[in-house]
Structure formats: structure tokens, C-alpha cells
Protein backbone atom coordinates (compact mmCIF):
# COMPACT_ATOMS: atom_id res chain seq x y z
CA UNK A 1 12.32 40.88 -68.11
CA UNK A 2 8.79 39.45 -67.48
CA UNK A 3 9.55 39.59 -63.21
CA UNK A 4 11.00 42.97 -63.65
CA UNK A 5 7.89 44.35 -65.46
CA UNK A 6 5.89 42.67 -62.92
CA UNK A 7 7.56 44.86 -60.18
CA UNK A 8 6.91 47.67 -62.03
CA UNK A 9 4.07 47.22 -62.05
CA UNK A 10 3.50 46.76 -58.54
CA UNK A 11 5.46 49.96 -58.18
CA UNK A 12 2.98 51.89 -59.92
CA UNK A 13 -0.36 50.20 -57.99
CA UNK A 14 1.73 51.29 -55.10
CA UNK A 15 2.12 54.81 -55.85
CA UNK A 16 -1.48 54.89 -57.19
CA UNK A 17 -2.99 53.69 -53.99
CA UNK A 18 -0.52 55.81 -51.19
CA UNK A 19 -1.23 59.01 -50.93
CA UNK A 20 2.23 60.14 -49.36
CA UNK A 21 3.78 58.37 -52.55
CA UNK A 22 1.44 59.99 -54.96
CA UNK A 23 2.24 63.46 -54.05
CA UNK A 24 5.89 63.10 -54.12
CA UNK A 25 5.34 61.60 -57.58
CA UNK A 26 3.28 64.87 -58.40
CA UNK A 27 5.79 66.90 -57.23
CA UNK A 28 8.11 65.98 -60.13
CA UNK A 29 8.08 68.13 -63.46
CA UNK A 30 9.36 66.25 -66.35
CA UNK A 31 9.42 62.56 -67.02
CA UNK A 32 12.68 61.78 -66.48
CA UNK A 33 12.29 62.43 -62.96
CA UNK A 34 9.14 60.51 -62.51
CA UNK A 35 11.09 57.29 -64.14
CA UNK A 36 14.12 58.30 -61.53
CA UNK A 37 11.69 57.88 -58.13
CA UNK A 38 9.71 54.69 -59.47
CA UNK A 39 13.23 53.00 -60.24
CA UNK A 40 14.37 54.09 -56.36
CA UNK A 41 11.00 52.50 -54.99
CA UNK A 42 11.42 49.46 -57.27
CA UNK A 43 14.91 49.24 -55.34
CA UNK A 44 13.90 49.67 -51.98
CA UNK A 45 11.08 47.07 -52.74
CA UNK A 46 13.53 44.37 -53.93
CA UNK A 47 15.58 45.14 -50.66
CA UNK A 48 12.80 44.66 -48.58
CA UNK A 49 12.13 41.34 -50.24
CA UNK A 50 15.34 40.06 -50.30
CA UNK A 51 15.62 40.96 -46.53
CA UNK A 52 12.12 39.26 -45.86
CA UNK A 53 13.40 36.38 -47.03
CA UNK A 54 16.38 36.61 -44.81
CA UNK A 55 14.04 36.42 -42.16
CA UNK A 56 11.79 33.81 -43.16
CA UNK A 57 14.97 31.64 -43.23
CA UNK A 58 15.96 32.69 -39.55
CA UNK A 59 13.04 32.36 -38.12
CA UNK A 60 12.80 29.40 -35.59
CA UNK A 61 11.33 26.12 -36.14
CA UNK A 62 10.38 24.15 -33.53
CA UNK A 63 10.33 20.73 -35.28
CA UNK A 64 14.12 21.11 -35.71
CA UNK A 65 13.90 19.63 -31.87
CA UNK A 66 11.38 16.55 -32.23
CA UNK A 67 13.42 13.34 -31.78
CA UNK A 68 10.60 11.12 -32.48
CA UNK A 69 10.78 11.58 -36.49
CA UNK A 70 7.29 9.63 -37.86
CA UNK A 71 7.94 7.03 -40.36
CA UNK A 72 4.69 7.13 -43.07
CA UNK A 73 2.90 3.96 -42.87
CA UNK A 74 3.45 2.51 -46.28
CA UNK A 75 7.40 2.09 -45.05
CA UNK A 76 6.31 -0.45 -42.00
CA UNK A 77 5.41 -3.65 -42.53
CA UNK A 78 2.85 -5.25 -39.89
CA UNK A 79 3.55 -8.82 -39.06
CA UNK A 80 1.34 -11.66 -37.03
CA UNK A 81 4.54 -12.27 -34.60
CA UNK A 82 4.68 -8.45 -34.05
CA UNK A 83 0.78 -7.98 -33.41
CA UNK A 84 1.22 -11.26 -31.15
CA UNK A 85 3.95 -9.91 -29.05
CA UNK A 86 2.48 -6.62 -28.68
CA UNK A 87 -0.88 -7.87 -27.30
CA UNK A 88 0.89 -10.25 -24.81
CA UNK A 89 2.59 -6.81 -23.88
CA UNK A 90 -0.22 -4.21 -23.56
CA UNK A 91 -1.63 -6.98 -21.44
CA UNK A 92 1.72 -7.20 -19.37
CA UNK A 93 1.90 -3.77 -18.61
CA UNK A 94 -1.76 -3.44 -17.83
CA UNK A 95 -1.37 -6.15 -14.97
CA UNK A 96 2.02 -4.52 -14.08
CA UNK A 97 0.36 -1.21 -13.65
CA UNK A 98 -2.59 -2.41 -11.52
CA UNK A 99 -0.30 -4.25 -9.17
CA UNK A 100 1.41 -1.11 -8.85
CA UNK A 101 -1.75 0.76 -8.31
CA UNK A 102 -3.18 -1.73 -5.41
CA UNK A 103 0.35 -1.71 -3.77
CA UNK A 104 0.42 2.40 -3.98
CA UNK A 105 -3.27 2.58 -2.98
CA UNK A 106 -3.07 0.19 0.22
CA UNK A 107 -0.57 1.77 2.95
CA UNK A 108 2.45 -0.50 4.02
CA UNK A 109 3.19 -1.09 7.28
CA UNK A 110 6.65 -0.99 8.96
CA UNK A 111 7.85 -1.87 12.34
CA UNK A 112 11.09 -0.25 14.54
CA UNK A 113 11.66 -1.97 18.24
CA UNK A 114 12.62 0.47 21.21
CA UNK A 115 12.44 0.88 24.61
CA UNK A 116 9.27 2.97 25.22
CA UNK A 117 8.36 3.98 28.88
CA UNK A 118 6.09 7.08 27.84
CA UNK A 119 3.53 8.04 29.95
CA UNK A 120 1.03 8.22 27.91
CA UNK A 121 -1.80 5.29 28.86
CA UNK A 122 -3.63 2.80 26.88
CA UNK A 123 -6.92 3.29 29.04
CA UNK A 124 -7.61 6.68 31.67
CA UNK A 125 -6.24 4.46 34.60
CA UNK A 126 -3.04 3.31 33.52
CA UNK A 127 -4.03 -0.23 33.38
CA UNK A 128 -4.35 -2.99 30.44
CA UNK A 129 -7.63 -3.48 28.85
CA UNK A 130 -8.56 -7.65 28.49
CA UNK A 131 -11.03 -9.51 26.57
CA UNK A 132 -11.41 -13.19 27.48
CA UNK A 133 -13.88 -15.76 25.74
CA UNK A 134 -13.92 -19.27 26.82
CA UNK A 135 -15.84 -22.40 26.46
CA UNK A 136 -15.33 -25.19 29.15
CA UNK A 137 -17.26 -27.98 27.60
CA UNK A 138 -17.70 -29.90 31.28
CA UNK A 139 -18.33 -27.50 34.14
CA UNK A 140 -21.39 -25.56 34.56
CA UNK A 141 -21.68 -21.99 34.70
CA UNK A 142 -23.18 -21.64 38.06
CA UNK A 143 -19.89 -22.88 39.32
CA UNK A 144 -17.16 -21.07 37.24
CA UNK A 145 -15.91 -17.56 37.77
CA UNK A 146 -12.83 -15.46 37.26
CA UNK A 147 -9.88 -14.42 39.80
CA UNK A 148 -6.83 -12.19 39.03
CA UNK A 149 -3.87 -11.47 41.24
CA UNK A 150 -0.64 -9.62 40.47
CA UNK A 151 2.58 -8.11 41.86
CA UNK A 152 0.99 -5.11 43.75
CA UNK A 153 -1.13 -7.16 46.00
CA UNK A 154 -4.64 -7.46 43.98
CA UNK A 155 -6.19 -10.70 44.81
CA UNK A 156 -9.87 -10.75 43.82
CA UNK A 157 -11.87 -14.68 43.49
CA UNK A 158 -14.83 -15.36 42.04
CA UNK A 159 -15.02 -11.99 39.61
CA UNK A 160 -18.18 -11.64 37.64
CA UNK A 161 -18.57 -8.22 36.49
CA UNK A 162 -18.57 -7.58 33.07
CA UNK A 163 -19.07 -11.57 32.14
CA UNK A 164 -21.34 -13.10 29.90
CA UNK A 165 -22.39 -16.49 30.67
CA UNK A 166 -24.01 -18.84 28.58
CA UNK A 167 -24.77 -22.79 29.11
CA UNK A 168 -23.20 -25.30 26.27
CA UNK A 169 -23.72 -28.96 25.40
CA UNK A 170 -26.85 -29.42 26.80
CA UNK A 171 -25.93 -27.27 30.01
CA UNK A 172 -23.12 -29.27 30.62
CA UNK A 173 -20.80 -26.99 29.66
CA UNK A 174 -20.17 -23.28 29.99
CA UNK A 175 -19.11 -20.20 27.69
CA UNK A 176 -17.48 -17.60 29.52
CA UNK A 177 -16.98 -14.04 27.88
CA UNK A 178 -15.59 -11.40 30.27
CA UNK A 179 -13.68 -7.82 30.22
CA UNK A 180 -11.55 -6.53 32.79
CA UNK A 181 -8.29 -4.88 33.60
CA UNK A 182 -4.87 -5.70 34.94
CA UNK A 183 -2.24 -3.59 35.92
CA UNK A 184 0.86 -3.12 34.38
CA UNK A 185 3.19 -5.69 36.59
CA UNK A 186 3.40 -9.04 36.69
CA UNK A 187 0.30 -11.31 37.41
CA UNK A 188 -1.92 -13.62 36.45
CA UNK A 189 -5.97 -14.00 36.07
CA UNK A 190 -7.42 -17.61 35.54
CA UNK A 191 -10.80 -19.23 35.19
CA UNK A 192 -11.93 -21.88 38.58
CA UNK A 193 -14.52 -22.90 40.83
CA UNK A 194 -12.62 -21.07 43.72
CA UNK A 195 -15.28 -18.62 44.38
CA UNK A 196 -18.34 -20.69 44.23
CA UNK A 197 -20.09 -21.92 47.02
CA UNK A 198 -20.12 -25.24 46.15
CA UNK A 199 -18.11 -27.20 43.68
CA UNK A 200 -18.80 -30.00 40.94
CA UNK A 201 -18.81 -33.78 41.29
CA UNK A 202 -16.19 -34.14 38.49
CA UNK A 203 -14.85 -31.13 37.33
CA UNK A 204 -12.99 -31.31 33.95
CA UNK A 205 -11.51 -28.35 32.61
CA UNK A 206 -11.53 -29.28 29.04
CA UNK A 207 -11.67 -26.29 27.13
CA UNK A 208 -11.63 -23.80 24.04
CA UNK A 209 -10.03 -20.35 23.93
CA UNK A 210 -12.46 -18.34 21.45
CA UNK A 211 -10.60 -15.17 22.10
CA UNK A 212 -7.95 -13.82 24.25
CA UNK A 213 -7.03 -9.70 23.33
CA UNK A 214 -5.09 -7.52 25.53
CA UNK A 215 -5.28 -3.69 24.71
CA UNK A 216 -6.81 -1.50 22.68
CA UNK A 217 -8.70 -3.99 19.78
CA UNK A 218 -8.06 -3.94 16.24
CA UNK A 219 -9.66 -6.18 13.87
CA UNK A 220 -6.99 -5.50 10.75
CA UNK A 221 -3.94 -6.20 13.12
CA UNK A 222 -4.12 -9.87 12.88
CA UNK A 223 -3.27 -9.70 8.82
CA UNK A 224 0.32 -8.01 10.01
CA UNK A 225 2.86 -10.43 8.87
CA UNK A 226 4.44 -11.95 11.94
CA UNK A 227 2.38 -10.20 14.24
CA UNK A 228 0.85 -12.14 17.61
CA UNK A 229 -1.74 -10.03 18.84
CA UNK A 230 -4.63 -12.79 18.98
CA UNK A 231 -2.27 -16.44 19.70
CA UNK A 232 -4.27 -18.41 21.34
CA UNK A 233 -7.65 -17.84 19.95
CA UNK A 234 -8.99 -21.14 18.35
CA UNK A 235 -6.85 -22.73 20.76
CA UNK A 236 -8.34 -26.47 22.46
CA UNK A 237 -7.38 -28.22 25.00
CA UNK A 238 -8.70 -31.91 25.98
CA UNK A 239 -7.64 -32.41 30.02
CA UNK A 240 -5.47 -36.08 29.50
CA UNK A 241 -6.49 -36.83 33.24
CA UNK A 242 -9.95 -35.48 34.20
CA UNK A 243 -8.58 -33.06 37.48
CA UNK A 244 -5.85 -31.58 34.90
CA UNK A 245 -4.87 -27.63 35.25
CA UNK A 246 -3.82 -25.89 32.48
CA UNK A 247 -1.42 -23.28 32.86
CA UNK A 248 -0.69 -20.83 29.99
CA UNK A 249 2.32 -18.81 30.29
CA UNK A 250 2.85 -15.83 28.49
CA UNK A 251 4.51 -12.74 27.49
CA UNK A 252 3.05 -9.48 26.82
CA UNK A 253 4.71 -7.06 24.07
CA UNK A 254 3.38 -3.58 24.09
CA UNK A 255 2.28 -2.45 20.78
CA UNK A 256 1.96 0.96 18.61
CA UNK A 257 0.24 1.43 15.68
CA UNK A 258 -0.03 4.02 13.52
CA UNK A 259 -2.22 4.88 11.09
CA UNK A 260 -1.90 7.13 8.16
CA UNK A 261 -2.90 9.76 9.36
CA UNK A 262 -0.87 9.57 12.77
CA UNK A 263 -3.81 8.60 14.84
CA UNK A 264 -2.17 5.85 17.57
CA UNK A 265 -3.72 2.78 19.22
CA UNK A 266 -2.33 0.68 21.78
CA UNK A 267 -2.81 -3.00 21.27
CA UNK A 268 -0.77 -5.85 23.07
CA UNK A 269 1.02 -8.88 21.38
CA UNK A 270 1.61 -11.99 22.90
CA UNK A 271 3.65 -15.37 22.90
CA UNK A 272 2.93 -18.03 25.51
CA UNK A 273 3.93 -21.83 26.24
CA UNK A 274 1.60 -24.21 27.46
CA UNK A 275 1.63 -27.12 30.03
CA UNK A 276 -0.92 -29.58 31.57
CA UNK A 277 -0.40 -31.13 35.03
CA UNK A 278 -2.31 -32.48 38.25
CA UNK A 279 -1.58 -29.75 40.95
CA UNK A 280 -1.58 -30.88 44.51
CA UNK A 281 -1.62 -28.81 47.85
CA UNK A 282 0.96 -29.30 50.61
CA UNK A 283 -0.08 -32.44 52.68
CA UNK A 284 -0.72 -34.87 49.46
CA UNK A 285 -4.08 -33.10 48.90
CA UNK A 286 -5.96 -32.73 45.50
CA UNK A 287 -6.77 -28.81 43.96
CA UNK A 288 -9.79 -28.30 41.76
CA UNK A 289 -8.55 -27.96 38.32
CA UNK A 290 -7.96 -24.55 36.78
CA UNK A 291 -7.45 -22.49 33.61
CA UNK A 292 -4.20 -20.35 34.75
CA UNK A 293 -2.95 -17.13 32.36
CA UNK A 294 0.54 -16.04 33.53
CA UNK A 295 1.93 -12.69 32.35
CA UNK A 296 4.81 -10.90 32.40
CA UNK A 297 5.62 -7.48 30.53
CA UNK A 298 8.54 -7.02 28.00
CA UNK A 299 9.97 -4.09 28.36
CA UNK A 300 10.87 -4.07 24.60
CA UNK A 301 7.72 -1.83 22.90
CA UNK A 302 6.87 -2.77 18.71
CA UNK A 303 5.76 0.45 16.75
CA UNK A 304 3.73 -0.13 13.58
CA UNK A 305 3.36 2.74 10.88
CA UNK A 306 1.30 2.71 7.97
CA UNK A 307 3.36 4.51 5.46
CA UNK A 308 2.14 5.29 1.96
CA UNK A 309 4.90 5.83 -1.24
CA UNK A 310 5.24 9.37 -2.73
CA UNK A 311 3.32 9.91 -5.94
CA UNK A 312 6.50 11.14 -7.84
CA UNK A 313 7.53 7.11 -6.91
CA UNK A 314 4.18 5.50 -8.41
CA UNK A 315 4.73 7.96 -11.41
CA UNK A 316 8.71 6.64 -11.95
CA UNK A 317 7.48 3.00 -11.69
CA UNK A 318 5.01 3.20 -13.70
CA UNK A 319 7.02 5.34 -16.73
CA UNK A 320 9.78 2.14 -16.14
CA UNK A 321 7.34 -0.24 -16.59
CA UNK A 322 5.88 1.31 -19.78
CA UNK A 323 9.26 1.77 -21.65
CA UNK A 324 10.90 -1.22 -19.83
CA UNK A 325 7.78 -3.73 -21.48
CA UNK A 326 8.17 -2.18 -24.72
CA UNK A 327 11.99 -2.46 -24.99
CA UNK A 328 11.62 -5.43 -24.39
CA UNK A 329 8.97 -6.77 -26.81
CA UNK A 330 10.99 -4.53 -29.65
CA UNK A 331 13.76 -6.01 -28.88
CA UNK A 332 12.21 -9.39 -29.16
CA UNK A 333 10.29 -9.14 -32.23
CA UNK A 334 12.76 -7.66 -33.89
CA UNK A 335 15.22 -11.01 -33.07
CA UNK A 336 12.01 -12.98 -34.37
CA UNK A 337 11.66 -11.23 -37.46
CA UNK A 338 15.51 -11.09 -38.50
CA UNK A 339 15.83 -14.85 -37.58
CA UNK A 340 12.49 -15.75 -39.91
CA UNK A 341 13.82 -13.31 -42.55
CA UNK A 342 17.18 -15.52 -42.73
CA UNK A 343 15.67 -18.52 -42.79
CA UNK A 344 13.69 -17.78 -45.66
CA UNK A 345 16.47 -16.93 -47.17
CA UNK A 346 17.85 -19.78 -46.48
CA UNK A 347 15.24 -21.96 -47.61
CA UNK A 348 15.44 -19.26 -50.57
CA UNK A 349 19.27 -20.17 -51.28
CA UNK A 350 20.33 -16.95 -50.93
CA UNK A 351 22.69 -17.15 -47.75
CA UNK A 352 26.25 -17.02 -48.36
């Protein structure tokens, strides 16, 4: 009776307040006509409500979807196992995630073999850039120089452009640093006294290789795993018998590498073998020792790429190492924490 007045009530603040209501409420004569439209308001009012509500009902909620219900925090129970495990994993996943970074920051290179003949050069003229630097601990400079020959017919003796010379152990010795070119054939360049005027008492070529780089140079190719592009740098050799060649023989691998951003250089790897031996000329005589490099192309050509992973990849990895590292230290304390929770009820006498 009480809600029913209220309404009523409401009715007739309604009426009072619209105009529109008000003068169809005028319009009737006697009372019981008045009483008549209030009651068909007070109808239309409940229907409205009850409709409302309808809707209120319908209308979509959004937390119907959220899978991650909370739990309030007076349900959980902290434990020092569980606040041990988690810090040893916050601490994996951090170093997880910065080894992931460092290996998605720095590019990774990968090699493919082929048979390349392009025409494309490593230098304007077709021919293979060299950088030699070596120290002959018993010869003086004044007597040392530099001769190349290969397949087409190039012969030179005695070659001193482009060389650096510099005296050693007390100008006994000599440290020769020279550039030059070779063409792309078989040949070989090698360090004597052949085109001095005069030659030493006791020549001993005893000797360090501080560098030996054919092509284009790179400083960062050396850390390549398995790569050869710099083999016999560091490389000493004491002469057994004082008149001792040495004779290096090697074989040149053409290299590519690319760099992230498709920029190519053209470096050359090497292997070689070495030997030592007393060369004589026909008729029994004695040849003044010498540093020999023998060469010979491979016609098999190495390709190096730097290659970066795709962001979407870095994202995965890191989302499986996040949820991966928490499985697992869930599932671990919680096999911790039901084993202690036994045996305290087993110390307890409560099992069985």
C-alpha cells in the first residue's frame, strides 16, 4: 500500500511539473475522470519500470569474459619457500630475457658455398688486394725485397713500392710491411735477397709473419667461427739449418660478406701447409734462402650474411620464457608446499 501511494505520488509531481500532462488533466470535468487518467499514467509508469529493468538485466557485461578471476588477499597464504622460489625466478627470467635481448640485438651470421664467377671485382682492376708484414730477425733491410710471379707471365724481383722498412734487433734484423696486387691465377710472391746488389755473409731467414690479408680487410671477420681469413699471422719460424727456405703453400677461398644492410665486401680466406728445406740449383749449387707464398684459387666462393631475427620472434620468446619460468616455479612450490603440509601432518598424526 505504502509503494503504491508512493507512485502516486510521483504521478501527481509528474503531472504538476509537465505541462502537456497538466492540460490534459485540466481538460477533465468531474473527478472521476481525473482519478481515471492518473491511474492510466500510474500504469504506463510501472510498465516502463518493469521494462527498464528488463533492460538493465540484458545489458552486457564485460567481466562475464575475464578468465583471470582475483582471489582477495586474506584467502592466500604467503610462504618463505614461495617468496624463495619466486625471487630465484624473477631473477631467471631477467637473465633469460637479456640473453635474448643481446642475441636479438647482435646480427647472426650465416654462410651458403657456391660457385661464384660474377664479374663484379674486388678492386677497379680485377686483381687481389695483399697486405704482407714480416719480421726476419737476421737479414738486413738493405738487402731484402719482394718478387711476385704468376701464371700470366708477371715476373717482377726486387719490388719495393708500397713497403715499409724498418731495422730490428739492433739492425740485425728487418721488418718488412708491404701492399701490392696479384692477379687472379695461380702464382706466387716471396720475400729474398734476389734483387739486391749484393748479398749477406750468412743469410738466415728466420722469421715472423705479423700479418698476411688478401682482399678487401675486415677487422670483425676474424671472430667468424671457423673462418681463416688471417692463418698465418703470429706465425714463427726458426730456420733448423741456417740457408733454410721456407715455402708456404696455400689456398685462397674467395669470400662475401654481407652486412645488414646488404652492403658487400670481398675478403679472401686462406689454408696453407708449410715446409722447410735447403734448395739447391742444377749443378750441386747452393740458393740464397727465401720466404716463398704459393697460391692457388678455389673455385668454390663462401658468402657470409648478417641476418637479424624478426621482432614478432624476440616477442614469442620472450612471452615463452615469461609463462614457461612461472609454470614452472608454480608448479614447484606448489609440490613443496603439499609435501611440507603432509609431513606435518604426519608428524601431527593425522595421516591415514
Amino acid at each position: 500500500m505504502n509503494t503504491l501511494l508512493k507512485k502516486l505520488v510521483n504521478v501527481l509531481i509528474y503531472v504538476s511539473t509537465n505541462y502537456f500532462a497538466l492540460n490534459i488533466f485540466n481538460t477533465y470535468s468531474n473527478c472521476r475522470s481525473k482519478l481515471l487518467y492518473l491511474t492510466s499514467l500510474l500504469s504506463q509508469r510501472n510498465k516502463f519500470e518493469t521494462l527498464d529493468g528488463q533492460n538493465q538485466k540484458m545489458q552486457f557485461d564485460i567481466r562475464r569474459f575475464d578468465i583471470y578471476r582475483k582471489i582477495p588477499k586474506d584467502l592466500t597464504q604467503p610462504t618463505k619457500t614461495g617468496a624463495t622460489i619466486s625471487i630465484i625466478c624473477i631473477l631467471f627470467i631477467l637473465f633469460l630475457m637479456f640473453s635474448e635481448f643481446v642475441g636479438f640485438i647482435l646480427p647472426e651470421v650465416q654462410s651458403q658455398l657456391f660457385v661464384h664467377n660474377s664479374e663484379k671485382k674486388s678492386s677497379d682492376d680485377g686483381r687481389i688486394p695483399v697486405t704482407l708484414d714480416v719480421s726476419v730477425f737476421k737479414i738486413k733491410c738493405k738487402y731484402l725485397g719482394l718478387d711476385i710471379q704468376d701464371d700470366l707471365g708477371r715476373h717482377e724481383v726486387g719490388l719495393i713500392d708500397n713497403a715499409i722498412k724498418t731495422d730490428i734487433n739492433n739492425d740485425e734484423g728487418c721488418r718488412m710491411k708491404v701492399t701490392f696486387k696479384v692477379n687472379k691465377v695461380p702464382g706466387n710472391f716471396h720475400i729474398s735477397t734476389h734483387g739486391s746488389a749484393e748479398q749477406p755473409e750468412d743469410p738466415n731467414m728466420s722469421h715472423k709473419i705479423n700479418d698476411l690479408t688478401f682482399g678487401e680487410h675486415v677487422a670483425h671477420l676474424n671472430s667468424i667461427p671457423d673462418s681463416s681469413f688471417a692463418s698465418l699471422n703470429g706465425n714463427e719460424q726458426q730456420s733448423i739449418e741456417k740457408i733454410a727456405s721456407h715455402d708456404y703453400i696455400m689456398k685462397i677461398v674467395p669470400t662475401i660478406y654481407e652486412n645488414l644492410q646488404g652492403k658487400q665486401v670481398y675478403p679472401y680466406q686462406f689454408t696453407y701447409a708449410h715446409r722447410e728445406y735447403v734448395p739447391y740449383a742444377h749443378g750441386g749449387f747452393r740458393v740464397p734462402p727465401t720466404i716463398w707464398f704459393r697460391y692457388d684459387l678455389n673455385p668454390i666462393t663462401v658468402k657470409y650474411t648478417e641476418k637479424r631475427k624478426p621482432f614478432y620472434t624476440f616477442l614469442t620468446t620472450i612471452c615463452a620464457i615469461v609463462g614457461g619460468a612461472f609454470t614452472v616455479s608454480g608448479i614447484i612450490d606448489s609440490m613443496i608446499f603439499t609435501a611440507s603440509e603432509v609431513f606435518k601432518k604426519h608428524q601431527m598424526g593425522k595421516l591415514g
